[in-house]
C-alpha atoms as a PDB file:
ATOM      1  CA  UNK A   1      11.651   5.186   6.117  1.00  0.00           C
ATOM      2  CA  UNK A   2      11.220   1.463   6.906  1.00  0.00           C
ATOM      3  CA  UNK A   3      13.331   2.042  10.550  1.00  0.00           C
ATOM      4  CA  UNK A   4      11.423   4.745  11.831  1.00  0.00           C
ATOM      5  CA  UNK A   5       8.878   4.020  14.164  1.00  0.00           C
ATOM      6  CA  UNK A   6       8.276   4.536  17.789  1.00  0.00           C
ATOM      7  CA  UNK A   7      10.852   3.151  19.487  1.00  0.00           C
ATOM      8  CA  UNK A   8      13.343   4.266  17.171  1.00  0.00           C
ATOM      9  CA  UNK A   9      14.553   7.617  18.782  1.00  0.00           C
ATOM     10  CA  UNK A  10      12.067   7.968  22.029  1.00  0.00           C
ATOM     11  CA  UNK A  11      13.163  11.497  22.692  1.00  0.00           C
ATOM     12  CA  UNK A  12      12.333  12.550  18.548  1.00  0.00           C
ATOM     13  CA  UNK A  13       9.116  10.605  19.009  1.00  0.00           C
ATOM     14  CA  UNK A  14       8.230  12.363  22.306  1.00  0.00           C
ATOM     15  CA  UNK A  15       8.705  15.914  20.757  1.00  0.00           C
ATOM     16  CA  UNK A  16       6.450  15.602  17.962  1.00  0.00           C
ATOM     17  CA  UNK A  17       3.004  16.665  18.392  1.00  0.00           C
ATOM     18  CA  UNK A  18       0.064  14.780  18.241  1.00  0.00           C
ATOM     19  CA  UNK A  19      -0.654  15.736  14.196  1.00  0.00           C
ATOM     20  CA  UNK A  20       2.587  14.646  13.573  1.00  0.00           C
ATOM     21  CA  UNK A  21       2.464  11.175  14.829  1.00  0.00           C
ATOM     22  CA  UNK A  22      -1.054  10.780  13.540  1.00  0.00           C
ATOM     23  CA  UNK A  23       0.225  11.541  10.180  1.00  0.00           C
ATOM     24  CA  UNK A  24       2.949   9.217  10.395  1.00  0.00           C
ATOM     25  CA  UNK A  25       1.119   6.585  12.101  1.00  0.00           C
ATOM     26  CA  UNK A  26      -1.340   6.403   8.992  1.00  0.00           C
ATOM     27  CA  UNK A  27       1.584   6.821   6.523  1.00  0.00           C
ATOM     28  CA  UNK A  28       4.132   4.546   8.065  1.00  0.00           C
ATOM     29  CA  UNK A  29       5.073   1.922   5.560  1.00  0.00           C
ATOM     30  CA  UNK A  30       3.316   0.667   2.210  1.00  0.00           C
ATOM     31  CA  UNK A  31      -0.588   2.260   1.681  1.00  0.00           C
ATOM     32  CA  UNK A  32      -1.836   1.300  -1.802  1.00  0.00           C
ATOM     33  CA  UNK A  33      -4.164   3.069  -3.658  1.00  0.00           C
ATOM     34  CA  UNK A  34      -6.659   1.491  -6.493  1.00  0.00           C
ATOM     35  CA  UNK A  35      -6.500   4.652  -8.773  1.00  0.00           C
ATOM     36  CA  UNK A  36      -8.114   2.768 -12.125  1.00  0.00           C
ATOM     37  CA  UNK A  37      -9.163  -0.291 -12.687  1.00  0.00           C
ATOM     38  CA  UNK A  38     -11.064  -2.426 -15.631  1.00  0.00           C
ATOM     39  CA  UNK A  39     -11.900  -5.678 -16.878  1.00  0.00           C
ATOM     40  CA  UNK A  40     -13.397  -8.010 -18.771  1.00  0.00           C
ATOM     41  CA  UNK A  41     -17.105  -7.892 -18.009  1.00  0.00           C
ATOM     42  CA  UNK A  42     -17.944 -11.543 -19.219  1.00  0.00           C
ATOM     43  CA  UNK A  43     -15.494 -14.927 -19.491  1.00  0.00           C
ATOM     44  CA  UNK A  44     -16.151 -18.349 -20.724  1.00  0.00           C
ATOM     45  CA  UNK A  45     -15.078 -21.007 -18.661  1.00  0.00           C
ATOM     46  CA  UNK A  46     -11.850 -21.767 -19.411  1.00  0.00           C
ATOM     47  CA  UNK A  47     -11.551 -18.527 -20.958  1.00  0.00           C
ATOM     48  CA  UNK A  48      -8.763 -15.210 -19.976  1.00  0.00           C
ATOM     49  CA  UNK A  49      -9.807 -12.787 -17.570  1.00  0.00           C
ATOM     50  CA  UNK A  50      -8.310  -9.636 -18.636  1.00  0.00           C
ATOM     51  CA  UNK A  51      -7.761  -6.709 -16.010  1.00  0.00           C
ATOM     52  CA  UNK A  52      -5.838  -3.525 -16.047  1.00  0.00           C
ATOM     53  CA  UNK A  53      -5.106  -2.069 -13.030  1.00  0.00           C
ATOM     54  CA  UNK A  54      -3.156   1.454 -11.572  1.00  0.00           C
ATOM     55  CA  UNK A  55      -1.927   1.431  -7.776  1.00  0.00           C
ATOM     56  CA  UNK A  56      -0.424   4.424  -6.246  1.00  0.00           C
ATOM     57  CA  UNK A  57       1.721   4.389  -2.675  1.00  0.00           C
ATOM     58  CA  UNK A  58       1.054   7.159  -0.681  1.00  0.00           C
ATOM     59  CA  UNK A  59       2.651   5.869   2.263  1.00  0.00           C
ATOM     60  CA  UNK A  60       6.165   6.916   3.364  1.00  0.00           C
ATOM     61  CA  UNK A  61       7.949   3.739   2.607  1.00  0.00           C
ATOM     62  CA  UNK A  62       9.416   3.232  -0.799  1.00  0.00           C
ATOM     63  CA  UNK A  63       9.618  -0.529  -2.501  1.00  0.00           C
ATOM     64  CA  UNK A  64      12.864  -1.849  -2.213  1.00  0.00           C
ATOM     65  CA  UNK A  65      12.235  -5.979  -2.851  1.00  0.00           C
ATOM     66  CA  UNK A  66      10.766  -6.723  -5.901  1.00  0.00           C
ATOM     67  CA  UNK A  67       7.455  -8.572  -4.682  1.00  0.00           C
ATOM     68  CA  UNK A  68       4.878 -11.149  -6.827  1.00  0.00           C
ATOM     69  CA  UNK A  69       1.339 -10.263  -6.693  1.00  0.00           C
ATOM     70  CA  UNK A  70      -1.049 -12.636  -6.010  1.00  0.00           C
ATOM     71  CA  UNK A  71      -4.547 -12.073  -7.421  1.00  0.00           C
ATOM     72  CA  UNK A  72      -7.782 -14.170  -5.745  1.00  0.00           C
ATOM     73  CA  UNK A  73     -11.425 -13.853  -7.206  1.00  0.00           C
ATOM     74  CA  UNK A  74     -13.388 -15.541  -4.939  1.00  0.00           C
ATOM     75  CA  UNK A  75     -17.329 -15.472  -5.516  1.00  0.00           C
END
């Protein structure tokens, strides 16, 4: 669903009612959910951070590139 969006088909857009295009306006493209996470509660300097984590996309847009994930800690 990556080439719908407003100005795709005016008329479509037009018809739909206002639910509608709130729904898709919230669900239009990639919306990830943290379902579970954990870690490692302490880490020595130097040491491995281990993490396990479970994302779920509930928006409408599927992925079709594989993509690296970054992860930042910042304190």
């Amino acid at each position: 669903m990556t080439y719908l969006h407003r100005d795709y088909y005016t008329p479509i857009y037009n018809a739909w009612g206002s639910s509608v295009k709130e729904e898709f306006t919230c669900k239009l493209g990639y919306r990830f959910e943290l379902k579970t996470l954990s870690y490692s509660k302490e880490v020595a300097p130097g040491g491995i951070l281990n993490f396990s984590l479970k994302l779920q996309n509930t928006g409408f847009s599927a992925m079709h590139l594989v993509r690296p994930v970054n992860l930042i800690l910042d304190n």
